[in-house]
Structure formats: C-alpha cells, structure tokens
PDB file of N, CA and C in Angstrom:
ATOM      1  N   UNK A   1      32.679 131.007 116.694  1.00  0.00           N
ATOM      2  CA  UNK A   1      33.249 132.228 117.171  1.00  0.00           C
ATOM      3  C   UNK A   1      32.383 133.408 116.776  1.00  0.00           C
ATOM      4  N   UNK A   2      32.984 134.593 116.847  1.00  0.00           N
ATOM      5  CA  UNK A   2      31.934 135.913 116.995  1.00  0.00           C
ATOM      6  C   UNK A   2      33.126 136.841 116.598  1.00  0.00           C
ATOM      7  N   UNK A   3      32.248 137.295 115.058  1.00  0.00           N
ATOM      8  CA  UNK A   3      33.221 138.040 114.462  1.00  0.00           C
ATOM      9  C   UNK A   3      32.526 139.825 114.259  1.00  0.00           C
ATOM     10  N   UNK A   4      32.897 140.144 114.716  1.00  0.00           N
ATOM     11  CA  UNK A   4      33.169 142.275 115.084  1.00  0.00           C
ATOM     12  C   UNK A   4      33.556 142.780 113.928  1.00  0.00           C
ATOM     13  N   UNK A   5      32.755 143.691 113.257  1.00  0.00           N
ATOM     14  CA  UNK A   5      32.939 144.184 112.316  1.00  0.00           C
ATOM     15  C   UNK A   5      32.857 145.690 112.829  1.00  0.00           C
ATOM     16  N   UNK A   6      34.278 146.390 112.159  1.00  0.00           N
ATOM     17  CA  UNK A   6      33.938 147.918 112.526  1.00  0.00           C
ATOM     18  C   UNK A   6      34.055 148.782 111.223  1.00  0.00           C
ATOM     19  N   UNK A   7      34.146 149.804 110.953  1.00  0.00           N
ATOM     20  CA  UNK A   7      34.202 150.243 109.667  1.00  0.00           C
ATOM     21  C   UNK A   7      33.710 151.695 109.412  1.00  0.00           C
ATOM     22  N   UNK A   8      33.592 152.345 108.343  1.00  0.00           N
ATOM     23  CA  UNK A   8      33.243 153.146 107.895  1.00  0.00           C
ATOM     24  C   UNK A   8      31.627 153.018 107.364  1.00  0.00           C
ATOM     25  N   UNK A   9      30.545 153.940 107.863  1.00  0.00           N
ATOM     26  CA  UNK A   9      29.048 153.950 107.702  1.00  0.00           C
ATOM     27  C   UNK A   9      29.006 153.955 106.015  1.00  0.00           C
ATOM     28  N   UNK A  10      29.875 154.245 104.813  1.00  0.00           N
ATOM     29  CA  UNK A  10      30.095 153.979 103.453  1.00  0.00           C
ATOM     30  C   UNK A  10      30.159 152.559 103.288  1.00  0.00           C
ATOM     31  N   UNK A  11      30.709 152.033 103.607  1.00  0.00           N
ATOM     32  CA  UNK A  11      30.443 150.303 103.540  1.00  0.00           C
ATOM     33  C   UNK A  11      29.725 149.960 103.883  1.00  0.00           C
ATOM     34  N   UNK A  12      28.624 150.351 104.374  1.00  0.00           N
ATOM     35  CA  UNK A  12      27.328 149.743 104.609  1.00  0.00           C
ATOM     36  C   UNK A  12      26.100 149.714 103.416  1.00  0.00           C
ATOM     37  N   UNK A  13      25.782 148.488 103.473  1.00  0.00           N
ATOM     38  CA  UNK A  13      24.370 148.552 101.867  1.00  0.00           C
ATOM     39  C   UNK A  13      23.369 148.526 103.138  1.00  0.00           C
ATOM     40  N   UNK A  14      22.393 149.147 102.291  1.00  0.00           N
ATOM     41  CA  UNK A  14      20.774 149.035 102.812  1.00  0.00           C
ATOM     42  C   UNK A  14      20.258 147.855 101.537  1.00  0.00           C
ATOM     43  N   UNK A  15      19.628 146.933 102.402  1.00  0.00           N
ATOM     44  CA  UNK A  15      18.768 146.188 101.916  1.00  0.00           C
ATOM     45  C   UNK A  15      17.556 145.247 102.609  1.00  0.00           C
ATOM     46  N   UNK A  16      16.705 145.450 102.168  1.00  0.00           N
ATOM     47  CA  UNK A  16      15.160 145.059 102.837  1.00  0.00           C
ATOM     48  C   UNK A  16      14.787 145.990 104.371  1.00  0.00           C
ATOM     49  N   UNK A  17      16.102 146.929 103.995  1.00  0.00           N
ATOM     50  CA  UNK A  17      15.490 148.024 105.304  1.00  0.00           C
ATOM     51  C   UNK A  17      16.979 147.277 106.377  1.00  0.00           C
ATOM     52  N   UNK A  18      17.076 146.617 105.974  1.00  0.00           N
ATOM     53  CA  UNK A  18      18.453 145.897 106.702  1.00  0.00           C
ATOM     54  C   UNK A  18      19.742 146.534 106.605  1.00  0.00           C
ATOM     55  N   UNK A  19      20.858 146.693 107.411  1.00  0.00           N
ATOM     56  CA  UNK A  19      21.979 147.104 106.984  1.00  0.00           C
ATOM     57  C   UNK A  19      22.739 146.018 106.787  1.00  0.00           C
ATOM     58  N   UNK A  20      24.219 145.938 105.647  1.00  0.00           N
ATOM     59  CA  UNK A  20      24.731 144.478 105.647  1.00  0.00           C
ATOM     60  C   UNK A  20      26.389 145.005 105.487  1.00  0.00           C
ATOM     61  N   UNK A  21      27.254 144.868 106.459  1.00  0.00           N
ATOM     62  CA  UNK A  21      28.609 145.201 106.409  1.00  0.00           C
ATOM     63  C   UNK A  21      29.214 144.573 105.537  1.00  0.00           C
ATOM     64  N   UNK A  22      29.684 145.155 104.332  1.00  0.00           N
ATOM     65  CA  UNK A  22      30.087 144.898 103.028  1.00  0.00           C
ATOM     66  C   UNK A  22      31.327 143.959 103.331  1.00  0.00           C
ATOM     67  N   UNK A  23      32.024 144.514 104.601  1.00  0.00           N
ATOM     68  CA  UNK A  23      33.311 143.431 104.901  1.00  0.00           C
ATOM     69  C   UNK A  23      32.990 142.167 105.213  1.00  0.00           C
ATOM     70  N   UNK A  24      31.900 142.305 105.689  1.00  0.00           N
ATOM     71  CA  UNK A  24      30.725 140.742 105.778  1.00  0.00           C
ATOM     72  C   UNK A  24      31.097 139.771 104.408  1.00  0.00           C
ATOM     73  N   UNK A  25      30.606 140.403 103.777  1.00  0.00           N
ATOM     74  CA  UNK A  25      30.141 139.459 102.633  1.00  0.00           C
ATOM     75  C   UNK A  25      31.633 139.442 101.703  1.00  0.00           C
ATOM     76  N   UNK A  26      32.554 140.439 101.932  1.00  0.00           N
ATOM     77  CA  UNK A  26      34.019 140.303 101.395  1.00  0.00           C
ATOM     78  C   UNK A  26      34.685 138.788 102.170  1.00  0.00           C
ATOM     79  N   UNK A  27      34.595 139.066 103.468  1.00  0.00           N
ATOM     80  CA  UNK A  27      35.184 138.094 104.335  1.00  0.00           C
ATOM     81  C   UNK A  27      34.440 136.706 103.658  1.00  0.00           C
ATOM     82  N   UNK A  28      33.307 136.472 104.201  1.00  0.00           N
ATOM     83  CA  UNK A  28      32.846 135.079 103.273  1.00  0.00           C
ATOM     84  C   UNK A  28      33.083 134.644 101.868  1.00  0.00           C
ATOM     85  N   UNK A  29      33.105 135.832 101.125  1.00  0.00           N
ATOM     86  CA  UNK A  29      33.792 135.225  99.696  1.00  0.00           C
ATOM     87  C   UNK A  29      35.077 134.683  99.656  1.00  0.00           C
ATOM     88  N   UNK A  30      35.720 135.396 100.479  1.00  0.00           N
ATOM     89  CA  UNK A  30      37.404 135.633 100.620  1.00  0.00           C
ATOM     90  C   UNK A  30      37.335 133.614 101.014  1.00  0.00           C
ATOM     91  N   UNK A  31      37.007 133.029 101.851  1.00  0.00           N
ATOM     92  CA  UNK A  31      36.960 131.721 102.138  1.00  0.00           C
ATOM     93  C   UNK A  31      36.654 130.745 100.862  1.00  0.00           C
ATOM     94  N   UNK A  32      36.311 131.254  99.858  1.00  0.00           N
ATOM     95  CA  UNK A  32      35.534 130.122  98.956  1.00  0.00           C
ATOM     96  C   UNK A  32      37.108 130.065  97.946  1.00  0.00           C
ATOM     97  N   UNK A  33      37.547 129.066  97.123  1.00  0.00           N
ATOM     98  CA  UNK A  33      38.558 128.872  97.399  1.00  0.00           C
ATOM     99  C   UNK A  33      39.269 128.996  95.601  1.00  0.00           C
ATOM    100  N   UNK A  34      38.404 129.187  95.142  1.00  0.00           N
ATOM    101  CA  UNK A  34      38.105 130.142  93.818  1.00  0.00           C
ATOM    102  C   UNK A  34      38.644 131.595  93.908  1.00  0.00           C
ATOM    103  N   UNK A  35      38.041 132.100  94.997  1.00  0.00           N
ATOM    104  CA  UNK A  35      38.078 133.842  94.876  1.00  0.00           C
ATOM    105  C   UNK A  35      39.607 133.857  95.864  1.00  0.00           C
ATOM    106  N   UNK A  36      40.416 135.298  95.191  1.00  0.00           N
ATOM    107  CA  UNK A  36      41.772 135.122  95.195  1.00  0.00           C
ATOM    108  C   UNK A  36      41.053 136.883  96.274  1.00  0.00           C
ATOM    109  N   UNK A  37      40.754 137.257  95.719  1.00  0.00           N
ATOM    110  CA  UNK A  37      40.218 138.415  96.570  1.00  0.00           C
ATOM    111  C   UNK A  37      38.812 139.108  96.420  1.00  0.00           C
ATOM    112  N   UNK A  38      38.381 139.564  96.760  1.00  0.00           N
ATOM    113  CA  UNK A  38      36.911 140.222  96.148  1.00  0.00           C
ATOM    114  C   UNK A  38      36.448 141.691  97.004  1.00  0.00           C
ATOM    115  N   UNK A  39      35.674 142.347  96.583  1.00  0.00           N
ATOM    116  CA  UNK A  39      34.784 143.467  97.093  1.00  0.00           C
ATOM    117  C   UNK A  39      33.539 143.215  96.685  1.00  0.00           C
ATOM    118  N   UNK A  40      32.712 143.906  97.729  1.00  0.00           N
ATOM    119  CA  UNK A  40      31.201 143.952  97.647  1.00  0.00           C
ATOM    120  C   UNK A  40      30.484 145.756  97.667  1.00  0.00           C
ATOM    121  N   UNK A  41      29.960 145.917  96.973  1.00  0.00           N
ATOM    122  CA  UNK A  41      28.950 147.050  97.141  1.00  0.00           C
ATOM    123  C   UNK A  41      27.891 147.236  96.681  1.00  0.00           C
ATOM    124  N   UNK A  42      27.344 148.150  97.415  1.00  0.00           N
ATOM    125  CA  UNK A  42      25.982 147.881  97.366  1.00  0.00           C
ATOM    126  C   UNK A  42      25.490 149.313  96.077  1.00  0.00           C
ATOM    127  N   UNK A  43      24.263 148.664  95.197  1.00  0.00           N
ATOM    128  CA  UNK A  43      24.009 149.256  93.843  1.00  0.00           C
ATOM    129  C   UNK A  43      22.498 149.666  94.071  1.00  0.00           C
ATOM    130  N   UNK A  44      22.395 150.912  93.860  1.00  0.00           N
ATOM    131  CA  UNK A  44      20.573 151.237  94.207  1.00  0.00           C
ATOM    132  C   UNK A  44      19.674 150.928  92.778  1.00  0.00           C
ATOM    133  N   UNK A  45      18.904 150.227  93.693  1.00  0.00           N
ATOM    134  CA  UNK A  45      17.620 149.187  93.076  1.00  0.00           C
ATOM    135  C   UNK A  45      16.611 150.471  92.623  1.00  0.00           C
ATOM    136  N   UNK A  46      15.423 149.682  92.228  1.00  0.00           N
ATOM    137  CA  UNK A  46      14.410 150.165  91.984  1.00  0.00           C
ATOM    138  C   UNK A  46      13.306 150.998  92.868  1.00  0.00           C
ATOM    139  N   UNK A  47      13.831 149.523  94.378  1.00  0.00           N
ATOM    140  CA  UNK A  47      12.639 149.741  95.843  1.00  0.00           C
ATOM    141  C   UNK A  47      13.850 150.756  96.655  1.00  0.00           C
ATOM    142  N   UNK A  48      14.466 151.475  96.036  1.00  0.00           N
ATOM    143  CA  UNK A  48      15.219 152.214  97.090  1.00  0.00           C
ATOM    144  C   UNK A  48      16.029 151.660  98.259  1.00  0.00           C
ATOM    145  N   UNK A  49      15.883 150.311  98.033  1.00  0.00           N
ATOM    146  CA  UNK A  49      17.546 149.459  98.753  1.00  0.00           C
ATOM    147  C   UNK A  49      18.556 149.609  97.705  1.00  0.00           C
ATOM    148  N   UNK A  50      19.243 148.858  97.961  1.00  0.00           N
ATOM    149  CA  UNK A  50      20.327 148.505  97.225  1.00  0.00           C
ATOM    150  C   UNK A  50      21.090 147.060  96.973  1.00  0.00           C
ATOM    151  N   UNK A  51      20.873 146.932  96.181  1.00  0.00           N
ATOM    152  CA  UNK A  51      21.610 145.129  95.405  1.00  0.00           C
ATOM    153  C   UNK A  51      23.088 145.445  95.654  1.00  0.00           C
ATOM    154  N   UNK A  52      23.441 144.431  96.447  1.00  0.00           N
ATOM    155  CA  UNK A  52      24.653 143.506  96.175  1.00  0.00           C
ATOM    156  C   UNK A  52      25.302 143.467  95.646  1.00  0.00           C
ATOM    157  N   UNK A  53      26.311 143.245  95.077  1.00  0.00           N
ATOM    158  CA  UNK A  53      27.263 142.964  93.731  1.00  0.00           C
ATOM    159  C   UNK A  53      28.333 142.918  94.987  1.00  0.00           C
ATOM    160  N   UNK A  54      28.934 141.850  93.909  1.00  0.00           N
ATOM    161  CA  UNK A  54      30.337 141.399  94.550  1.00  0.00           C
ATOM    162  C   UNK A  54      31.114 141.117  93.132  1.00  0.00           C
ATOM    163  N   UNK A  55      32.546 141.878  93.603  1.00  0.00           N
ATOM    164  CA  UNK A  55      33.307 142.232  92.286  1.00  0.00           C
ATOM    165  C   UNK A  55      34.885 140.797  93.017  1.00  0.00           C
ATOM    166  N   UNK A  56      35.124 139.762  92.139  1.00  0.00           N
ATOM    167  CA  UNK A  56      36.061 139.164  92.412  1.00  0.00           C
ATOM    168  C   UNK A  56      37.015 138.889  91.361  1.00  0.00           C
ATOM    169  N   UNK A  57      38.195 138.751  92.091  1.00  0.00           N
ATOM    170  CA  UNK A  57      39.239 138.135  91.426  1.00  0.00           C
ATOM    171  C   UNK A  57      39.171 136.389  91.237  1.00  0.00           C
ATOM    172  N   UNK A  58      39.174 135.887  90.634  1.00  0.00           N
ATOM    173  CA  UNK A  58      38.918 134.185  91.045  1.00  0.00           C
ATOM    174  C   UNK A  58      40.758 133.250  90.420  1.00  0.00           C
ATOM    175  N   UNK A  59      40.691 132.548  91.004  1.00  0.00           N
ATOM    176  CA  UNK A  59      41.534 131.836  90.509  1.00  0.00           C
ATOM    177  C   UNK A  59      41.373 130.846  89.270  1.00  0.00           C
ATOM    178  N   UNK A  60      41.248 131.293  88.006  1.00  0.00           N
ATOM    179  CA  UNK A  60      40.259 130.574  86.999  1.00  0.00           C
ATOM    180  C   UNK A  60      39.040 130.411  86.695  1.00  0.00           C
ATOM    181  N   UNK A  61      38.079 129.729  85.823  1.00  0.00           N
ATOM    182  CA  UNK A  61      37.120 130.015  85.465  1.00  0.00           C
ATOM    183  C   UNK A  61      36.582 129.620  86.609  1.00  0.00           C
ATOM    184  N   UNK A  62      34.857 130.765  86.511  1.00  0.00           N
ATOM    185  CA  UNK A  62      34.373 131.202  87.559  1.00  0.00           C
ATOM    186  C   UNK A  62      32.837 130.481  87.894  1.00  0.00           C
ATOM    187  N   UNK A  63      32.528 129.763  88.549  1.00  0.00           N
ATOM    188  CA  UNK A  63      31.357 129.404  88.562  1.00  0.00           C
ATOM    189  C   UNK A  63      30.439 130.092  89.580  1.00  0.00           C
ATOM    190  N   UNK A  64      29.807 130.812  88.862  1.00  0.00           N
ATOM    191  CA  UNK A  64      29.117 131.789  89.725  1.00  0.00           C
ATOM    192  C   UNK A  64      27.681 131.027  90.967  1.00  0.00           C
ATOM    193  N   UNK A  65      27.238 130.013  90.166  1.00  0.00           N
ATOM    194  CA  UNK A  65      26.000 129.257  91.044  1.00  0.00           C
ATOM    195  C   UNK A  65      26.951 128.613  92.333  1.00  0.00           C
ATOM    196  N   UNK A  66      28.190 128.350  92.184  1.00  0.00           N
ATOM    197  CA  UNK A  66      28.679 127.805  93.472  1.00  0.00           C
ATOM    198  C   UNK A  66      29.139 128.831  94.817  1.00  0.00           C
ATOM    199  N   UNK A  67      29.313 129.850  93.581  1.00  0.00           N
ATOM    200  CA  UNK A  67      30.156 131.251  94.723  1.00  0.00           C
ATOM    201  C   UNK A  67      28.808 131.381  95.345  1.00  0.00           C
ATOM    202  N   UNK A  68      27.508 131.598  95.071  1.00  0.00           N
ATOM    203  CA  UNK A  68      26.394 131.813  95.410  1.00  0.00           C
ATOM    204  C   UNK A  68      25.815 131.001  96.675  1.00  0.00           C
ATOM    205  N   UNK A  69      25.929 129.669  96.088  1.00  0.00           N
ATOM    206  CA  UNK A  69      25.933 128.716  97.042  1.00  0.00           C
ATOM    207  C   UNK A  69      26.476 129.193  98.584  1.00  0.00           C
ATOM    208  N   UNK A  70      27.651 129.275  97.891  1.00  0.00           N
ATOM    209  CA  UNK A  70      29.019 129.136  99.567  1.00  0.00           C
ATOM    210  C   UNK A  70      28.246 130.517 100.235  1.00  0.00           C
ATOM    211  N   UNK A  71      27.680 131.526  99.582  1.00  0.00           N
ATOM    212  CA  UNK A  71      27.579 132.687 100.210  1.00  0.00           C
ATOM    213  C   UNK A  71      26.080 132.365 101.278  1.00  0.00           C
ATOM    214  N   UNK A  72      25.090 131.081 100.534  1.00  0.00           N
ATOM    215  CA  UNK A  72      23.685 131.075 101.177  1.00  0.00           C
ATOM    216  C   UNK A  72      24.015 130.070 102.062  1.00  0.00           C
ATOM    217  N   UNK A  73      25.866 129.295 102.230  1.00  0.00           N
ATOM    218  CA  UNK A  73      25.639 128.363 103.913  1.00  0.00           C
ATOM    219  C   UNK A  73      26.112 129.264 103.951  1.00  0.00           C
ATOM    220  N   UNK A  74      26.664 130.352 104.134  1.00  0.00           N
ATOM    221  CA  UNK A  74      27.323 131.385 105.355  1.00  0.00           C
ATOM    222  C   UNK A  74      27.419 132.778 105.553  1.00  0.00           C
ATOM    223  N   UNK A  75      26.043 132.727 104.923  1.00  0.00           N
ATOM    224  CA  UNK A  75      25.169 134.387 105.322  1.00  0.00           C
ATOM    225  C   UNK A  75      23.609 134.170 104.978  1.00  0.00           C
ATOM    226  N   UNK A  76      23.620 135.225 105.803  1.00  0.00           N
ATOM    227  CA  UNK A  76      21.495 135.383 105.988  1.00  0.00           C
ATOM    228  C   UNK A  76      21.274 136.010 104.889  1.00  0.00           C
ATOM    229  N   UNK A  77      20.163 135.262 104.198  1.00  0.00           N
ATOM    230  CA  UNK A  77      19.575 135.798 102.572  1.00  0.00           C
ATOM    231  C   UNK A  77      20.065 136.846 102.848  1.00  0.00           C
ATOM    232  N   UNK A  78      19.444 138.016 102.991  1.00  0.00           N
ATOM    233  CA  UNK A  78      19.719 139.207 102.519  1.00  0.00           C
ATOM    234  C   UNK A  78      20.925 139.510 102.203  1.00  0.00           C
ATOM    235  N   UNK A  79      22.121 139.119 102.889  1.00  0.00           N
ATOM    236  CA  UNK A  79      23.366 139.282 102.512  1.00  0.00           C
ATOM    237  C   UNK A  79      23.688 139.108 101.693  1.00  0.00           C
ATOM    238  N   UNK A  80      23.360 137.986 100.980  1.00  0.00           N
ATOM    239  CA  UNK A  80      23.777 137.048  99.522  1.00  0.00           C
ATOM    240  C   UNK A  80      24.118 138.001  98.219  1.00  0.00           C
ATOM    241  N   UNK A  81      24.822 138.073  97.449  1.00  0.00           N
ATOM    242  CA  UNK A  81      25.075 139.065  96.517  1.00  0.00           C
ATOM    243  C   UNK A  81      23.730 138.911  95.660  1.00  0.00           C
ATOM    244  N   UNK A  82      22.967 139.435  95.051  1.00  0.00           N
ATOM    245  CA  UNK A  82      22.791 138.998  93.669  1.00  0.00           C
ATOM    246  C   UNK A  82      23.606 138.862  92.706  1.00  0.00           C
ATOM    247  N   UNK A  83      24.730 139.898  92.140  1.00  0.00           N
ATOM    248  CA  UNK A  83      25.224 139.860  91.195  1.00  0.00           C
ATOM    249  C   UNK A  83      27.050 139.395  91.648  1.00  0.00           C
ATOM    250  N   UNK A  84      26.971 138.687  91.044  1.00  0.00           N
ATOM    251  CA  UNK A  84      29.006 138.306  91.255  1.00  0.00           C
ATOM    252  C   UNK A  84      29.863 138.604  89.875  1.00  0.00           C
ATOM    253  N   UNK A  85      30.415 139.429  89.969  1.00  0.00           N
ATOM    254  CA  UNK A  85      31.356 139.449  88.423  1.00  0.00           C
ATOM    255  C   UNK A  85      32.518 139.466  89.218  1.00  0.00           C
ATOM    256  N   UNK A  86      32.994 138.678  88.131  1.00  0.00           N
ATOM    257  CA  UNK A  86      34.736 138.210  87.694  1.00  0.00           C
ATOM    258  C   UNK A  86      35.363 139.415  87.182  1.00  0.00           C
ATOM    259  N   UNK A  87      36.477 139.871  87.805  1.00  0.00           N
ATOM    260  CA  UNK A  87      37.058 140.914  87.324  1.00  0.00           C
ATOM    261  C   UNK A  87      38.979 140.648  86.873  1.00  0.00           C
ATOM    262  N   UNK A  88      39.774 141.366  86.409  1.00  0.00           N
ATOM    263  CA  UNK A  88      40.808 140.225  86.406  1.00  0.00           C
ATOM    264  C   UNK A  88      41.823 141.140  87.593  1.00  0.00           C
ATOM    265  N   UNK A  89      41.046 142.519  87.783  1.00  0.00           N
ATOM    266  CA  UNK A  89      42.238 142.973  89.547  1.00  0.00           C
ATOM    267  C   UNK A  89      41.147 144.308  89.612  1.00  0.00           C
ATOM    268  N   UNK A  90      41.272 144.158  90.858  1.00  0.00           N
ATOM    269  CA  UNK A  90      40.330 145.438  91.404  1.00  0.00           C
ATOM    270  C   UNK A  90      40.475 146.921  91.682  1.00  0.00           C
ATOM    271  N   UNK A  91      40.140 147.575  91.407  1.00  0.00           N
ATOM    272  CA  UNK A  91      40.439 149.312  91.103  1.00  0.00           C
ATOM    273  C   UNK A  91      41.352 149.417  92.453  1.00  0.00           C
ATOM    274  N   UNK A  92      42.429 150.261  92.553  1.00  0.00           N
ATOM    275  CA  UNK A  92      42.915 150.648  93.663  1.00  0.00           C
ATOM    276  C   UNK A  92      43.357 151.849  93.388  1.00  0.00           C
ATOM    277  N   UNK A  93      43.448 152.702  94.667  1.00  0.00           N
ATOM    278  CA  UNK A  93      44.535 153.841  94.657  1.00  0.00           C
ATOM    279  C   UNK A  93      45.524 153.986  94.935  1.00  0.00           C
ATOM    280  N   UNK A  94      46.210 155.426  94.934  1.00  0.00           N
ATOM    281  CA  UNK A  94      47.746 155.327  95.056  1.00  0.00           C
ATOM    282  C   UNK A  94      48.284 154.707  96.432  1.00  0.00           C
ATOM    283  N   UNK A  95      47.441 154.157  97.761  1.00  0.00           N
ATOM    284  CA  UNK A  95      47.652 153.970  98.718  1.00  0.00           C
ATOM    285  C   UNK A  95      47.454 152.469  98.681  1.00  0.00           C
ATOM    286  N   UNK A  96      46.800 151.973  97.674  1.00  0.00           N
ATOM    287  CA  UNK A  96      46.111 150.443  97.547  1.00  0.00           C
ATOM    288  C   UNK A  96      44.991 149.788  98.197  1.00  0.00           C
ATOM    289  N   UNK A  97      44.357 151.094  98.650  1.00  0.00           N
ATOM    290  CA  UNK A  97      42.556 150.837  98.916  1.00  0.00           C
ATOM    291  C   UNK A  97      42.314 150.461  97.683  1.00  0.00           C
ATOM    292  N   UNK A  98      41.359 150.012  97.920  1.00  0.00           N
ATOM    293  CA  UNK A  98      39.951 149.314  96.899  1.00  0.00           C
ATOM    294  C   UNK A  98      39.215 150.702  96.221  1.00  0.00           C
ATOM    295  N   UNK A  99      39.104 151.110  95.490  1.00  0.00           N
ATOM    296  CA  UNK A  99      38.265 152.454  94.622  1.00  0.00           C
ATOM    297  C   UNK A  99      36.698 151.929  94.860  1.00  0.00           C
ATOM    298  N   UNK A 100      36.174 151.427  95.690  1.00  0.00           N
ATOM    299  CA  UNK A 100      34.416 150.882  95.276  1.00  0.00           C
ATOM    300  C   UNK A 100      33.785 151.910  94.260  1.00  0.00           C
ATOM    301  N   UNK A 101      34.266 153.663  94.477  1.00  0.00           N
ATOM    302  CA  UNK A 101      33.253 154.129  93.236  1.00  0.00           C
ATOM    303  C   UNK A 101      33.361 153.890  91.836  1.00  0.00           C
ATOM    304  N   UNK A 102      34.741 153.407  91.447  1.00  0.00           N
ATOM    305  CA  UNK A 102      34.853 152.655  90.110  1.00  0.00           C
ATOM    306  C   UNK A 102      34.564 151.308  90.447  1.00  0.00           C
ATOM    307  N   UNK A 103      33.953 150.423  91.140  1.00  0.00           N
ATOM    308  CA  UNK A 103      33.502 149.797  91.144  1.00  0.00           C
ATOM    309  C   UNK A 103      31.790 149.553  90.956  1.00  0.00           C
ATOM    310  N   UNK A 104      31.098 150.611  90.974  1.00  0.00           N
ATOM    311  CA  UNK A 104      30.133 151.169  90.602  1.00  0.00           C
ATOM    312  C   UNK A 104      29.884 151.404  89.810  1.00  0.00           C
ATOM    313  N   UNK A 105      31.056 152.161  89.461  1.00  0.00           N
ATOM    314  CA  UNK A 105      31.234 152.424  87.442  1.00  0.00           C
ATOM    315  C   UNK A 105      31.256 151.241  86.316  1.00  0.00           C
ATOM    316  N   UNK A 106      32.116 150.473  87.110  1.00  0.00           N
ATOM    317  CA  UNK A 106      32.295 149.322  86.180  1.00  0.00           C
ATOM    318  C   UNK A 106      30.814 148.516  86.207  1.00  0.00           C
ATOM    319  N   UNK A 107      30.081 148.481  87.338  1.00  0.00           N
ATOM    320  CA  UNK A 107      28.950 147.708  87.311  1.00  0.00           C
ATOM    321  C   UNK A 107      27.726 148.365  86.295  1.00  0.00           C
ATOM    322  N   UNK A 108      27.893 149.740  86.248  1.00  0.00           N
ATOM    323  CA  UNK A 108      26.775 150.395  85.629  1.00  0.00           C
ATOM    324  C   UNK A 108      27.327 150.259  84.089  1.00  0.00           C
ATOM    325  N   UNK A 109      28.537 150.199  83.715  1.00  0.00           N
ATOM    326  CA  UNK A 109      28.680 149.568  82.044  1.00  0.00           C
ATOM    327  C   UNK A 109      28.646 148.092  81.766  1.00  0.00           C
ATOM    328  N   UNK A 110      28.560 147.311  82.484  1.00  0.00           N
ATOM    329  CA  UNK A 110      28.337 145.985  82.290  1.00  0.00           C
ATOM    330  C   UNK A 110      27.117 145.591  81.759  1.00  0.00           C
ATOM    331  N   UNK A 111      27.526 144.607  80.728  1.00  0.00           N
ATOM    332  CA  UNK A 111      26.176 144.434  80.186  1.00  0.00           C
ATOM    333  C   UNK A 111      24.984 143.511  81.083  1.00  0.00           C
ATOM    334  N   UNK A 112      24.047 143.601  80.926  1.00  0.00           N
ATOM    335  CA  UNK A 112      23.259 143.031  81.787  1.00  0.00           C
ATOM    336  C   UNK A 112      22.740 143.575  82.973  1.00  0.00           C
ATOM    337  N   UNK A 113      23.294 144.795  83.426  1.00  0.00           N
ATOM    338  CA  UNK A 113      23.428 145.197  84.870  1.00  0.00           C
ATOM    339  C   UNK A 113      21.973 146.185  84.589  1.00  0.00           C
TER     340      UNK A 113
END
C-alpha cells in the first residue's frame, strides 16, 4: 500500500540534504512490538543535518539493536534513528500533544548524547 503523510514543515528532519517525515519513522516504530508509543526528532549534528533520535515508551526491557533492526527492514538508511532512548512517558501538553522541544531537552542532558 501507499502511505500519505501530511503534517506540519516542524516535523520534518533534514538529513544528508534529505527531508524525513518524523511521523515516518514514529509510524514504523509504533509496529515493533516492544514500543508502546514513541516520537522521533530530529537533533542538529555537526554537518548541519540533523540526527535522529527516537524517544520511546517500550513495553519492558529495551533492546535497542533490534528496534534498529525493525527500523533498517522498513525504512531507507537515512531514516533510521541513530539514537533510540527508552523513556518511561513522553512530554505532553495540556491538550496531550507530544512537547518534541522537551524532547530535545531531554536529549541534550542525556548522558552520552
């Protein structure tokens, strides 16, 4: 099938000069059977794209090389997160959107990041 993505030009990451609809790579996580829900956004790199990160809820411990996996049968490299963190519920507002800029936040205090 042929799936239509519409959205807001903010959900979009630049990477390798590529654009990648963040609901893209939400939707494919959302299938792997671990992740209970997730978000993706995109984090500015060094080369002036922007990395990946995908922030999930999982249903128990998290094996990140498999979430990875599921993401490289069912998206084109570039899509692929680099970074996946386990979170235990995802920022929302008073309406119950997703906050992605504290999701940003949280990525820039993480260790390792």
């Amino acid at each position: 099938g042929i799936l239509h993505l519409t959205g807001r030009a903010a959900e979009m990451i630049k990477r390798g000069g590529l654009m990648i609809h963040a609901q893209e790579v939400e939707y494919v996580l959302s299938l792997h059977e671990a992740v209970v829900e997730a978000a993706v956004v995109g984090i500015p790199d060094d080369s002036q794209d922007e990395m990946v990160v995908a922030f999930i809820v999982a249903r128990g411990p998290v094996n990140e090389a498999q979430i990875i996996r599921h993401c490289r049968q069912n998206l084109a490299g570039y899509k692929v997160p680099q970074r996946i963190l386990a979170v235990s519920s995802l920022p929302r507002n008073t309406t119950g959107k997703i906050v992605k800029a504290a999701l940003r936040d949280i990525y820039r205090v993480e260790p390792g990041s």
